[in-house]
C-alpha atoms as a PDB file:
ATOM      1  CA  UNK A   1      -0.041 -12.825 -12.518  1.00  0.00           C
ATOM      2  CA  UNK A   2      -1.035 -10.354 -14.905  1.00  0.00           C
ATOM      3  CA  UNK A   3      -1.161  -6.172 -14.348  1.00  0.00           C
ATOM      4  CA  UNK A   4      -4.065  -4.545 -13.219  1.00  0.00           C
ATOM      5  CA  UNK A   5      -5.684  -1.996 -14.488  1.00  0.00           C
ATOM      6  CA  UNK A   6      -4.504   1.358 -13.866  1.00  0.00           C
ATOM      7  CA  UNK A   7      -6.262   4.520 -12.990  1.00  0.00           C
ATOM      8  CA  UNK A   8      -5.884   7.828 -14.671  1.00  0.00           C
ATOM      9  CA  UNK A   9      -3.251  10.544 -13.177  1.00  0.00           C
ATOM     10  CA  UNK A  10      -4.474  13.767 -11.242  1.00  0.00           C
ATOM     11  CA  UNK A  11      -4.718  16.991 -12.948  1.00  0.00           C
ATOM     12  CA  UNK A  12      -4.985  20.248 -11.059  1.00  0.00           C
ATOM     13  CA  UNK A  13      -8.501  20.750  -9.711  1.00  0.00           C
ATOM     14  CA  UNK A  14      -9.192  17.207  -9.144  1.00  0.00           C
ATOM     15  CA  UNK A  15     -11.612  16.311  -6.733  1.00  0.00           C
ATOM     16  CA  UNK A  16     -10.015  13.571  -3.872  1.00  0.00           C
ATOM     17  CA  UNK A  17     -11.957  11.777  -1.314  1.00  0.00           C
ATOM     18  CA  UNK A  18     -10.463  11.279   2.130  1.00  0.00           C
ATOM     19  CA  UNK A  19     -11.835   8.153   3.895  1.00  0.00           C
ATOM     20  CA  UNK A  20     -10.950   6.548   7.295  1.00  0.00           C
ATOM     21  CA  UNK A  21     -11.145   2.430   7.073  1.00  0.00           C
ATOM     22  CA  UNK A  22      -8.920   2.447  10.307  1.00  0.00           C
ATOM     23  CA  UNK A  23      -8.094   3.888  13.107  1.00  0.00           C
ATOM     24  CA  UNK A  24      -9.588   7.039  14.958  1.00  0.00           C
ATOM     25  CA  UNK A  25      -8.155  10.559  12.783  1.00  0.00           C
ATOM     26  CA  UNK A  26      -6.714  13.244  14.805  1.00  0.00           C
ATOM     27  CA  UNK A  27      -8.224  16.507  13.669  1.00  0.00           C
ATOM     28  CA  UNK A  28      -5.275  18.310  13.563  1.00  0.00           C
ATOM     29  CA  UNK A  29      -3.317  16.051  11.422  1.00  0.00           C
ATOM     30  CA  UNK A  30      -6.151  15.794   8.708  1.00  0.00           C
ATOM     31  CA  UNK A  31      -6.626  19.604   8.597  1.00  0.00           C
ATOM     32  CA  UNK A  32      -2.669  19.924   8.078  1.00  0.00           C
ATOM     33  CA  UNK A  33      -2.950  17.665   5.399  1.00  0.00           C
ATOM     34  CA  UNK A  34      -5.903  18.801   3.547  1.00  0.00           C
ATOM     35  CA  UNK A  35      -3.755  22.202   3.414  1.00  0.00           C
ATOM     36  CA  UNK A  36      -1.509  19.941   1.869  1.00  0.00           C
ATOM     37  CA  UNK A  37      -3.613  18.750  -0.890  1.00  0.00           C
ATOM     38  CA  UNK A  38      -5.524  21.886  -1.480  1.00  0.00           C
ATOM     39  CA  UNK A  39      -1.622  23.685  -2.066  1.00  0.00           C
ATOM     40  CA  UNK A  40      -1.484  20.882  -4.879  1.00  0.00           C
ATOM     41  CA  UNK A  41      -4.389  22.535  -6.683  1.00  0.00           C
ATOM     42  CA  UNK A  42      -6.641  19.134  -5.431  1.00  0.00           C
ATOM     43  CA  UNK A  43      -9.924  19.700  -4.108  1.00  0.00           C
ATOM     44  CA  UNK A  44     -10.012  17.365  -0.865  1.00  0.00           C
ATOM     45  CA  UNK A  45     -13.620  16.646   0.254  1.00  0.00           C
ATOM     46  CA  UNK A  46     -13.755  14.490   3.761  1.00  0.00           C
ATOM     47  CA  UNK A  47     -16.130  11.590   3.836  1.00  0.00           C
ATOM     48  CA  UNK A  48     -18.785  11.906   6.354  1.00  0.00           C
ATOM     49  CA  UNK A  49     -17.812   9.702   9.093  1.00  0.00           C
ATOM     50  CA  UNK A  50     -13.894  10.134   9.273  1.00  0.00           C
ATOM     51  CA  UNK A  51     -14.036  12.328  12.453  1.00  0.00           C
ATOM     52  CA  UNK A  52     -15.651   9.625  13.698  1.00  0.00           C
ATOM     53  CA  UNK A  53     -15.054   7.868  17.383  1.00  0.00           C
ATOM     54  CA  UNK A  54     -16.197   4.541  17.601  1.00  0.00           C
ATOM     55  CA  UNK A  55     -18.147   4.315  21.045  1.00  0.00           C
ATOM     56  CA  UNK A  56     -16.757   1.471  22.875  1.00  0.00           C
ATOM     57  CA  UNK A  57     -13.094   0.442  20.993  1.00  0.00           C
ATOM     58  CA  UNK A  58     -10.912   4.113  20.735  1.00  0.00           C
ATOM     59  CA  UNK A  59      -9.184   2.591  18.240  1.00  0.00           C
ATOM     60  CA  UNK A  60     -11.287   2.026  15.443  1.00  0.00           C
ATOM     61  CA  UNK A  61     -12.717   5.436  13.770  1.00  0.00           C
ATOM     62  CA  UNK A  62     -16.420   5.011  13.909  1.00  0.00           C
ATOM     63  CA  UNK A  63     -18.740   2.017  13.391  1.00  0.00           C
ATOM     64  CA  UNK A  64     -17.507  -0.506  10.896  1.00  0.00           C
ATOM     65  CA  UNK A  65     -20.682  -0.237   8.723  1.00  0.00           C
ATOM     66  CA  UNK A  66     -19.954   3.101   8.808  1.00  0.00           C
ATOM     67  CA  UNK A  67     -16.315   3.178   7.239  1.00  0.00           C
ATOM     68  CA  UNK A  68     -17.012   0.391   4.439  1.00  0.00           C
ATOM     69  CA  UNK A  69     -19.987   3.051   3.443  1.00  0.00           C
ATOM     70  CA  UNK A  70     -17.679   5.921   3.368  1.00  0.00           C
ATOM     71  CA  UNK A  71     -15.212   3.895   1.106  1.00  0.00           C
ATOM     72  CA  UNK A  72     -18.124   2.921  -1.217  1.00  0.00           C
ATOM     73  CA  UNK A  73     -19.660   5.689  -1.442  1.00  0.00           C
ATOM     74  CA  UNK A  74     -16.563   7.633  -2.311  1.00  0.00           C
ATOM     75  CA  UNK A  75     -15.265   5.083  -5.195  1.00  0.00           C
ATOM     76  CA  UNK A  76     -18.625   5.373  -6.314  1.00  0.00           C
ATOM     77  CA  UNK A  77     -18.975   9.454  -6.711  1.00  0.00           C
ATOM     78  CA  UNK A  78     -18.481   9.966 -10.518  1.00  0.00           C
ATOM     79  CA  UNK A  79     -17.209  13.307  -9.292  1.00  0.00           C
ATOM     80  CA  UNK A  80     -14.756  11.811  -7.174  1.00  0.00           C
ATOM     81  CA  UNK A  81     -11.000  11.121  -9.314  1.00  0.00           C
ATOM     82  CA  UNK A  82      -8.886   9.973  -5.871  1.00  0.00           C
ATOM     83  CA  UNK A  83      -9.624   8.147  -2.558  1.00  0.00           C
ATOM     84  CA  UNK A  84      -6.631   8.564  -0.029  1.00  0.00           C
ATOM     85  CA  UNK A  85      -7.138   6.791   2.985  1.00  0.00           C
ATOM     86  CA  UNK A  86      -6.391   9.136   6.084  1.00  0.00           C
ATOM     87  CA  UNK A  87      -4.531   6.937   8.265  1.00  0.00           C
ATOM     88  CA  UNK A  88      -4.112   3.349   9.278  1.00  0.00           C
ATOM     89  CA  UNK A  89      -3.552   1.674  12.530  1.00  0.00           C
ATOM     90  CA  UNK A  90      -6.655  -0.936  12.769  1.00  0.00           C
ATOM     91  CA  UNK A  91      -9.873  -1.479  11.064  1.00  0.00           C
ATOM     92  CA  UNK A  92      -9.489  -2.492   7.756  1.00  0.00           C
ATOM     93  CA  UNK A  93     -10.579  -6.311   8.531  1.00  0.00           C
ATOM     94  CA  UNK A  94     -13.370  -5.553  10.277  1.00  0.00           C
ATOM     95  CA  UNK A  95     -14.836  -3.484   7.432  1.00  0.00           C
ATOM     96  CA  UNK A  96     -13.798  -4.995   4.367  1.00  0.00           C
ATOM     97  CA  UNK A  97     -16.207  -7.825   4.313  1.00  0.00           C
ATOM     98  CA  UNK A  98     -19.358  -5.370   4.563  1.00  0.00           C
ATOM     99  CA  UNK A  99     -18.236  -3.111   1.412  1.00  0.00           C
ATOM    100  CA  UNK A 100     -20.809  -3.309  -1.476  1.00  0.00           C
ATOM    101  CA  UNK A 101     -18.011  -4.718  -3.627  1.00  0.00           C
ATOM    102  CA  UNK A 102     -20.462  -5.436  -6.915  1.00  0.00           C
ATOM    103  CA  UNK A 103     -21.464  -1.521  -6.738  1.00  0.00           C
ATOM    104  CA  UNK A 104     -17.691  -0.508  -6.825  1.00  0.00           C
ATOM    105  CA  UNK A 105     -17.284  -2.722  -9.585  1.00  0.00           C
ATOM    106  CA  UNK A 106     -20.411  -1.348 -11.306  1.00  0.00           C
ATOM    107  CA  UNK A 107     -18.617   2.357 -10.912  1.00  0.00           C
ATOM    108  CA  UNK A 108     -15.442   0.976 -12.102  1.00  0.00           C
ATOM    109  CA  UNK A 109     -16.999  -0.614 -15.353  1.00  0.00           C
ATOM    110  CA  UNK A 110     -18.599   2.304 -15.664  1.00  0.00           C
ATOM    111  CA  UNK A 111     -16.564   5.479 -14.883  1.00  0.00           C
ATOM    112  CA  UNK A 112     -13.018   3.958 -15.318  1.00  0.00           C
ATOM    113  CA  UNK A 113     -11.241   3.061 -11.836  1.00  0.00           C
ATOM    114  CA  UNK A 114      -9.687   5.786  -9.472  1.00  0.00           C
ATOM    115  CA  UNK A 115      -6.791   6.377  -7.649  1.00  0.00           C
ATOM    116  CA  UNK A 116      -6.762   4.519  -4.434  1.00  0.00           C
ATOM    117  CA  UNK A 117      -3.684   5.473  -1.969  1.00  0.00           C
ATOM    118  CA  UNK A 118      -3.320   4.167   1.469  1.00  0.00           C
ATOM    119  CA  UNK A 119      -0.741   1.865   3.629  1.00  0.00           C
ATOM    120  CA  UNK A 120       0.041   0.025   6.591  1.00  0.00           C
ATOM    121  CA  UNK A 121      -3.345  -1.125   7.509  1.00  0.00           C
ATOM    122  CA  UNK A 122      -4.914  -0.817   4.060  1.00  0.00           C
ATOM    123  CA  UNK A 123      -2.845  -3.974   3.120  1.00  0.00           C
ATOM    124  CA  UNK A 124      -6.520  -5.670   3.468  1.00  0.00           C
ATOM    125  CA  UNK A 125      -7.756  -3.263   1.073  1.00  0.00           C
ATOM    126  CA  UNK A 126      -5.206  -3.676  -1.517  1.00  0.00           C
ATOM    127  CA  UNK A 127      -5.935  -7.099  -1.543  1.00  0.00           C
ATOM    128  CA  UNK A 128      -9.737  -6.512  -1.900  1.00  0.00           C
ATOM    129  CA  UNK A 129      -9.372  -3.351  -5.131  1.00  0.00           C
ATOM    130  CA  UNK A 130      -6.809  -6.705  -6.599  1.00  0.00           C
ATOM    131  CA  UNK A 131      -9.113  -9.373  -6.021  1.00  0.00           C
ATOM    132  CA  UNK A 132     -12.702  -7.713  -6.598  1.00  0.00           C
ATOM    133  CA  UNK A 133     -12.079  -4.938  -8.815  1.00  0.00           C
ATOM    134  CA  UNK A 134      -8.929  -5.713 -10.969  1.00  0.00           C
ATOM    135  CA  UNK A 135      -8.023  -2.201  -9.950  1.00  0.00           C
ATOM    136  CA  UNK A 136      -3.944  -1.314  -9.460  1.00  0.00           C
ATOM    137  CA  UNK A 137      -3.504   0.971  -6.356  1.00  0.00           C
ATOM    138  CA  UNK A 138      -0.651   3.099  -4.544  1.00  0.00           C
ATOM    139  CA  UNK A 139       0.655   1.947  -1.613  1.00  0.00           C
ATOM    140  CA  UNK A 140       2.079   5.425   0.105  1.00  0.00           C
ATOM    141  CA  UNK A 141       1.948   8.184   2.262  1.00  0.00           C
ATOM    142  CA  UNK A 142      -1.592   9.049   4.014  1.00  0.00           C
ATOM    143  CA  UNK A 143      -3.137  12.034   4.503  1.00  0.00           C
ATOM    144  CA  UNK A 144      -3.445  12.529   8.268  1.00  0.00           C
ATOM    145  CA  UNK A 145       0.041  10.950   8.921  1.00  0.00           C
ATOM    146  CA  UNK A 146       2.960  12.692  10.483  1.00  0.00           C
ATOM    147  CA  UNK A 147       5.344  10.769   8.102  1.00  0.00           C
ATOM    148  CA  UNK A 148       3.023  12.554   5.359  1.00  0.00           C
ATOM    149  CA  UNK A 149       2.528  15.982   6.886  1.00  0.00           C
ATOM    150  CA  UNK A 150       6.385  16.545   8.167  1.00  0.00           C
ATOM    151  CA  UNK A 151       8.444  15.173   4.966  1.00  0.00           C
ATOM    152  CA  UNK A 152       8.838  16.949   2.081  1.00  0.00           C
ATOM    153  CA  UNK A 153      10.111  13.848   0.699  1.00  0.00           C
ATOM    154  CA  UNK A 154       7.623  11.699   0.787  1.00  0.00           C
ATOM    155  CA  UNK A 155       5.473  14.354  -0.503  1.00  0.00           C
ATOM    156  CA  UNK A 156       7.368  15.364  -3.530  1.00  0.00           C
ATOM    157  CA  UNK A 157       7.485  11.333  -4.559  1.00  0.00           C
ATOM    158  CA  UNK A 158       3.871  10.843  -3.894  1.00  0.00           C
ATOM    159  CA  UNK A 159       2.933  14.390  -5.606  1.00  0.00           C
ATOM    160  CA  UNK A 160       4.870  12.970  -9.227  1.00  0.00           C
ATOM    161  CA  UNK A 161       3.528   9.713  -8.913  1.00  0.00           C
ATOM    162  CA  UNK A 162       0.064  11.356  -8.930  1.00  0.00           C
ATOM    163  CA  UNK A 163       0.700  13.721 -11.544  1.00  0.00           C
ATOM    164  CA  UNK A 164       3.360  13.334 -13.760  1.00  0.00           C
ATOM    165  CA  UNK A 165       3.993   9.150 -13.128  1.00  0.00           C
ATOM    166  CA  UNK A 166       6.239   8.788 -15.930  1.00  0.00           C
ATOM    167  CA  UNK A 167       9.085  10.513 -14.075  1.00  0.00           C
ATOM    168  CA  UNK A 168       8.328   7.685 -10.991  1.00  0.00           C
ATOM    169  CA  UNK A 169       8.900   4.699 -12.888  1.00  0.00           C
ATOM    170  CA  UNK A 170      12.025   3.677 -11.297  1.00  0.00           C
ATOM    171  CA  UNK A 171      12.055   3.141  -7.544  1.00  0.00           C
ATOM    172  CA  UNK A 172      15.677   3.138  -6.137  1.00  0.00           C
ATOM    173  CA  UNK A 173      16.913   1.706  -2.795  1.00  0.00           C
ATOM    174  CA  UNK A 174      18.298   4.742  -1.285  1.00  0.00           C
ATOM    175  CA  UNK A 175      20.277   3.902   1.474  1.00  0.00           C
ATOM    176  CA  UNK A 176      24.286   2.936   1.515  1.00  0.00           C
ATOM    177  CA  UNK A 177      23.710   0.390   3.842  1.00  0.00           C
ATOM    178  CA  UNK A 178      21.939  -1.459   0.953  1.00  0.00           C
ATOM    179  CA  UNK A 179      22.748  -5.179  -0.829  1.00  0.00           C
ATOM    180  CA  UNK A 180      21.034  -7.640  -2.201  1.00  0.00           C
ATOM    181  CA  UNK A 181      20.253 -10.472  -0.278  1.00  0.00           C
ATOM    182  CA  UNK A 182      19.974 -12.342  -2.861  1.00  0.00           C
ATOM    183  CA  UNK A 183      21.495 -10.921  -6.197  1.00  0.00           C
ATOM    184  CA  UNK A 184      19.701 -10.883  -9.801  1.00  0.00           C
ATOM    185  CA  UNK A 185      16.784  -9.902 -11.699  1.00  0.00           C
ATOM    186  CA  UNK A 186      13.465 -10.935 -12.053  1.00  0.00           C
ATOM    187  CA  UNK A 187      10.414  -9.632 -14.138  1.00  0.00           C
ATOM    188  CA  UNK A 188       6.689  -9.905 -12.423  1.00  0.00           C
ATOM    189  CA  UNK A 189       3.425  -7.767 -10.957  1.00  0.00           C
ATOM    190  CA  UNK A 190       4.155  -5.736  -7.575  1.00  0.00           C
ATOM    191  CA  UNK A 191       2.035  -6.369  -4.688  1.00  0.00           C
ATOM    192  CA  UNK A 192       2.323  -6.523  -0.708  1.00  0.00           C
ATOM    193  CA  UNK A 193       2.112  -4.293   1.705  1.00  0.00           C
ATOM    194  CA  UNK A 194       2.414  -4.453   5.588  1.00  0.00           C
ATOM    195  CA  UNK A 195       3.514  -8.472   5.888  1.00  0.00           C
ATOM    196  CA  UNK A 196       1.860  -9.297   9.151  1.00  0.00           C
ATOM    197  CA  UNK A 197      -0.930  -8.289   7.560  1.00  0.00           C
ATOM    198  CA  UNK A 198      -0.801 -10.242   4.099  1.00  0.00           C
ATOM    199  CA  UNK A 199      -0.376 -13.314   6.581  1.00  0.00           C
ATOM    200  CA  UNK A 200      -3.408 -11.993   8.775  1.00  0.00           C
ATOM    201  CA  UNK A 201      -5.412 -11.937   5.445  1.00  0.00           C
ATOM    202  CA  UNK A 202      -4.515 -15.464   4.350  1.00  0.00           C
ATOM    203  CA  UNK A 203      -7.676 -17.658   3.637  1.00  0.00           C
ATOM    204  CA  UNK A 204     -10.263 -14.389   4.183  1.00  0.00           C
ATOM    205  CA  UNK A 205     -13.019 -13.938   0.774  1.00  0.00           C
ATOM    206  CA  UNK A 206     -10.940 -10.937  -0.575  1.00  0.00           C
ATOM    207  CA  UNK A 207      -7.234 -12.445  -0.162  1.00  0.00           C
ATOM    208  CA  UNK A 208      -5.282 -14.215  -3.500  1.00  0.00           C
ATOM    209  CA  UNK A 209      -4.441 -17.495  -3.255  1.00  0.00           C
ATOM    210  CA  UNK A 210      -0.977 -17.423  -4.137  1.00  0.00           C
ATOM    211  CA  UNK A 211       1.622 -14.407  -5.257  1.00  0.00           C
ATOM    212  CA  UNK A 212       2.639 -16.657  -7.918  1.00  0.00           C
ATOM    213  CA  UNK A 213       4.372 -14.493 -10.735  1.00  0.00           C
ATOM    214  CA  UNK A 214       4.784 -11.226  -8.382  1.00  0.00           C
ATOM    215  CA  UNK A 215       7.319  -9.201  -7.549  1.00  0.00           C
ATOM    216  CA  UNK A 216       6.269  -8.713  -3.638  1.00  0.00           C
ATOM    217  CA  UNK A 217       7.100  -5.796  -2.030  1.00  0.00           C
ATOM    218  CA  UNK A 218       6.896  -6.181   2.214  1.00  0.00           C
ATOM    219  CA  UNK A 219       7.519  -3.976   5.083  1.00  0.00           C
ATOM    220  CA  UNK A 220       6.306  -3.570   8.698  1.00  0.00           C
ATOM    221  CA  UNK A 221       6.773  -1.792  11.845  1.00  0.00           C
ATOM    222  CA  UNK A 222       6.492  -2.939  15.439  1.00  0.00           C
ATOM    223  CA  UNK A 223       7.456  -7.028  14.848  1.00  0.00           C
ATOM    224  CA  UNK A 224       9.911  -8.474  16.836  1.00  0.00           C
ATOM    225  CA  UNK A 225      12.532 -10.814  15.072  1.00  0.00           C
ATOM    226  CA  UNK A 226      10.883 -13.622  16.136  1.00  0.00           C
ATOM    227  CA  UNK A 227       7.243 -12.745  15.379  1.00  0.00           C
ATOM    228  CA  UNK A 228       8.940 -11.512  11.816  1.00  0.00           C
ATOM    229  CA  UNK A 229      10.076 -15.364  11.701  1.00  0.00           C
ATOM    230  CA  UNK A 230       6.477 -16.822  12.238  1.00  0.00           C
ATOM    231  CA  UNK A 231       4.981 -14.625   9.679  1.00  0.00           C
ATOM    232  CA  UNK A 232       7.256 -15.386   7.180  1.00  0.00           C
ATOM    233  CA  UNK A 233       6.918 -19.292   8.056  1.00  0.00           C
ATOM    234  CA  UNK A 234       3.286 -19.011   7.697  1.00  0.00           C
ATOM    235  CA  UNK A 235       3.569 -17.596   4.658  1.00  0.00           C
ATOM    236  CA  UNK A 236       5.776 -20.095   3.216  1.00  0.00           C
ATOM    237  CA  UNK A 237       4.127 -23.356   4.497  1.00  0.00           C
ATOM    238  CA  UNK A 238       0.989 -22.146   3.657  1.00  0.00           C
ATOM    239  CA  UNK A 239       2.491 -22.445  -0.358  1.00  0.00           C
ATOM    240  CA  UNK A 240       1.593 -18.743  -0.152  1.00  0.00           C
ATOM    241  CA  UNK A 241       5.089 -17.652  -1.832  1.00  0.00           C
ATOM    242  CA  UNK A 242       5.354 -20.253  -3.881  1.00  0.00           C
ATOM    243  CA  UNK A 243       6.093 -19.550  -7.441  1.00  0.00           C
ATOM    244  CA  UNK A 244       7.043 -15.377  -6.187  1.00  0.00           C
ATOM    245  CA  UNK A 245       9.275 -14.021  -9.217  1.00  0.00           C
ATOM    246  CA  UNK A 246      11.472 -11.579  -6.311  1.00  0.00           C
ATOM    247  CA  UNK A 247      10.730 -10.113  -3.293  1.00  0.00           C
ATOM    248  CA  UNK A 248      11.691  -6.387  -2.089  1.00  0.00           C
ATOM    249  CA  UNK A 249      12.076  -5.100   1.086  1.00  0.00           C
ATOM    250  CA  UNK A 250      10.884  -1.781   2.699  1.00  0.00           C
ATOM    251  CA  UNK A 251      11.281  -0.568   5.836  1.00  0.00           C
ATOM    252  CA  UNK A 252      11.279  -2.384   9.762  1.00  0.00           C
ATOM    253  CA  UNK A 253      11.081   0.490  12.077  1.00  0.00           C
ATOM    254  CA  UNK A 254      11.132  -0.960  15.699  1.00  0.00           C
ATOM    255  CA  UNK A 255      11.344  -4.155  14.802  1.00  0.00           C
ATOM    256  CA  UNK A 256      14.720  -4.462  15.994  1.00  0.00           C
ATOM    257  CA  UNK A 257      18.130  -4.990  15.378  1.00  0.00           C
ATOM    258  CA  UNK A 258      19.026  -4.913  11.593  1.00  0.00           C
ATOM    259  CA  UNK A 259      21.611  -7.215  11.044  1.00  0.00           C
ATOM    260  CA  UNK A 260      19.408  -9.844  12.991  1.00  0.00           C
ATOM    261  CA  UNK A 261      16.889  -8.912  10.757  1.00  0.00           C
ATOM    262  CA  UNK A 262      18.887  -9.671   7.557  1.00  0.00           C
ATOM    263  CA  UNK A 263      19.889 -12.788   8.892  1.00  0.00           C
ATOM    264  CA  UNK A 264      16.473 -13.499   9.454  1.00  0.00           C
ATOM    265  CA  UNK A 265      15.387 -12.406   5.729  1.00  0.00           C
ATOM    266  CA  UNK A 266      18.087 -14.590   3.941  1.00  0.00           C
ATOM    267  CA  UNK A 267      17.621 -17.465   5.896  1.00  0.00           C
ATOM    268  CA  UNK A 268      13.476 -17.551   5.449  1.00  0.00           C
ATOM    269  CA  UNK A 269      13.346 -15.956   1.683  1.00  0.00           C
ATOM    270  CA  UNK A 270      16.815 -16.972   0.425  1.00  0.00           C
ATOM    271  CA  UNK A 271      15.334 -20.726  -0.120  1.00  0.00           C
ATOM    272  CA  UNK A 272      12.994 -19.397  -2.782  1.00  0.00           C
ATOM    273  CA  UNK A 273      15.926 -19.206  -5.142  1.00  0.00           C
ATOM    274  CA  UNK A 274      14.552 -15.606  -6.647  1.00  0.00           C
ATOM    275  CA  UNK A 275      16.359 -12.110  -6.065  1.00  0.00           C
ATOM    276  CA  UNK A 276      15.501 -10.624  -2.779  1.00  0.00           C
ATOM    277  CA  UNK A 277      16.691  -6.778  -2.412  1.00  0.00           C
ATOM    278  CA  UNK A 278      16.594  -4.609   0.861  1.00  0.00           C
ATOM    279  CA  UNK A 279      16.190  -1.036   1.805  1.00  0.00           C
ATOM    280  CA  UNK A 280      13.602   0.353  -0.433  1.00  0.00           C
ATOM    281  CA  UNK A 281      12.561   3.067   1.648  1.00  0.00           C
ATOM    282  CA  UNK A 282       8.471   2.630   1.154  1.00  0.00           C
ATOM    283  CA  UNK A 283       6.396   1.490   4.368  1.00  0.00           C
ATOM    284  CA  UNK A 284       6.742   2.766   7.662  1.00  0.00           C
ATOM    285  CA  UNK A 285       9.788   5.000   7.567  1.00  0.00           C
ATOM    286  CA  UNK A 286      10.742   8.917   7.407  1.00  0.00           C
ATOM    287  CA  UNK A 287      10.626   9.955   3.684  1.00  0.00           C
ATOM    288  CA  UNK A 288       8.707   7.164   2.459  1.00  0.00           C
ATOM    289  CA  UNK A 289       8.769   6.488  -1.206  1.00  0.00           C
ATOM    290  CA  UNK A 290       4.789   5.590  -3.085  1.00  0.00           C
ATOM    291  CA  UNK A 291       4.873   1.955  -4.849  1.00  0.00           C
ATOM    292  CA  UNK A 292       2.548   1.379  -7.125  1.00  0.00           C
ATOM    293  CA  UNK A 293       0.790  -2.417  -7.000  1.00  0.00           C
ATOM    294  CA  UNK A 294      -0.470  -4.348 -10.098  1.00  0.00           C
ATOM    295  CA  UNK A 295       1.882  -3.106 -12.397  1.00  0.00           C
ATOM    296  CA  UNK A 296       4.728  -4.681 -14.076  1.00  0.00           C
ATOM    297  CA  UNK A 297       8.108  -4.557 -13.995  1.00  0.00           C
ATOM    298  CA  UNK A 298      11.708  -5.418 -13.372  1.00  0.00           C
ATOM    299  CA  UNK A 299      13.874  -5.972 -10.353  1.00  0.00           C
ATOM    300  CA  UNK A 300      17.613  -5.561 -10.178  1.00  0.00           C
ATOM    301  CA  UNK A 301      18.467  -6.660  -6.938  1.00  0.00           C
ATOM    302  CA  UNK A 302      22.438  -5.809  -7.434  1.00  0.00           C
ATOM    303  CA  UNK A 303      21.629  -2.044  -8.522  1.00  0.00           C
ATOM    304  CA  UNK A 304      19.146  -1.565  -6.184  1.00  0.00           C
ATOM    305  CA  UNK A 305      16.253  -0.978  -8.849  1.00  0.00           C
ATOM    306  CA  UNK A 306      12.419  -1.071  -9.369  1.00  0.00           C
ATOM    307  CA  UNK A 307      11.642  -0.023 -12.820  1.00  0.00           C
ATOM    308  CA  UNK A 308       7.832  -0.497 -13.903  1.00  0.00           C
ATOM    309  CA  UNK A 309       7.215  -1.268 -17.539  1.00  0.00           C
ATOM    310  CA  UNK A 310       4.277   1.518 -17.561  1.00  0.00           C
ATOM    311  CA  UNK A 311       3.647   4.222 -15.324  1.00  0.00           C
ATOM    312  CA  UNK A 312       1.370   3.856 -12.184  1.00  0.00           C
ATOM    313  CA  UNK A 313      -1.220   5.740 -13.585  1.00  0.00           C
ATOM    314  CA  UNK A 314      -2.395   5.851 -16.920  1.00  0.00           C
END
């Protein structure tokens, strides 16, 4: 697997699209965090259909023709440096497959690619800026997201990655409770994202065929411990994880109890015979930390480290 290439940072006054590929975007929460942005010295512009209901499924935010338009048409804007999705939930699938993919290559090939920052959800997307436009993105905090609007946190790491990256290439596992599952290091190209949705993704038009030579980084919320056991057998007798360099673990809120959990972890990933580290701290959790995917790097599953060879954006 090699890197991908990597947009340019922010600078004050940059113009950032907000798009909705998702779920339905409560107006309060993306008003809070455009106030956000705009005290960054970013100009935040709101795509046209992200207040959108869709009329018959409440949980999608507008028509699916509509959000793959919004998403295009934002990468696309040569005025446009950033797209931040607003938030996830459910969507992305439906939408992904009617994006004008060849025009957002065009725009890349032409005007360099962008920042693209979204999670949860926006796994499917990830995949597709990978696979169809070679572009790296940032997996982190979203705009209209409590876990964005009420941590100061997960601002601060999000606001350096985007503007001063060099002083984000290591990614620590913050949390005492923290030990490698599987001890060592291991050099490769970060990718992931929510895991139930990787698996949901398997054998779709914008999914890779393997993560051979990556250093995957997984999380999720909401997934029972045995659910959490299916996905990860899919994943591995579908050869998916075959030839993985490590693997790193984010967060599992309400997904039960932990040490089940790490049980769970060692006894489906600990076969792969590469380090496997816990408690990252990116994902669905308070103070959530931005990880950059298609870059390289190193892990060191006994310290607890994530340090990228290069900077997450250029």
């Amino acid at each position: 697997m090699i890197p991908l290439v990597r947009p340019a940072r922010l600078t004050p006054g940059a113009r950032v699209a907000v798009v909705a590929p998702s779920g339905p975007v409560p107006d309060d929460c993306l008003d809070a965090g455009l106030d956000i942005l705009r005290g960054w010295d970013l100009d935040p512009v709101v795509a046209p259909h992200v207040r959108d209901r869709h009329p018959e499924f409440g949980y999608l935010a507008g028509a699916d023709a509509d959000r793959a338009r919004d998403l295009e048409q934002a990468w696309c804007d040569p005025s446009v440096a950033a797209v931040f999705c607003a938030r996830g939930g459910y969507g992305a699938q439906r939408m992904v497959d009617l994006v004008d993919w060849r025009a957002m290559l065009r725009a890349t090939r032409t005007a360099g690619p962008k920042v693209f920052l979204g999670y949860s959800d926006i796994t499917a997307l990830h995949e597709a800026f990978a696979t169809r436009l070679g572009v790296a993105t940032l997996h982190g905090p979203m705009t209209a997201t409590v876990g964005f609007l009420k941590n100061a946190r997960a601002q601060e790491h999000l606001r350096t990655t985007l503007f001063a990256p060099e002083e984000a290439r290591v990614i620590r596992s913050g949390s005492p409770r923290a030990t490698a599952l599987v001890g060592g290091r291991a050099r490769g190209v970060t990718l992931g994202g929510c895991v139930s949705l990787l698996a949901a993704d398997l054998g779709t038009p914008t999914a890779r065929a393997s993560v051979h030579g990556g250093l995957l980084c997984i999380e999720d919320i909401g997934e029972e411990a045995y659910r959490m056991d299916r996905i990860l057998t899919q994943l591995l007798r579908s050869r998916w994880l075959d030839g993985v360099a490590g693997v790193v673990l984010g967060s599992w809120e309400e997904c039960g109890d932990r040490d089940e959990l790490r049980v769970l972890f060692a006894d489906r990933l600990g076969g792969l015979g590469v380090p496997v580290a816990e408690e990252f701290g990116f994902g669905h959790c308070e103070g959530a930390l931005t990880v950059p995917f298609g870059v390289a790097g190193e892990l060191d599953a006994d310290a607890g480290t994530l340090t990228l060879d290069e900077p997450a954006l250029v």
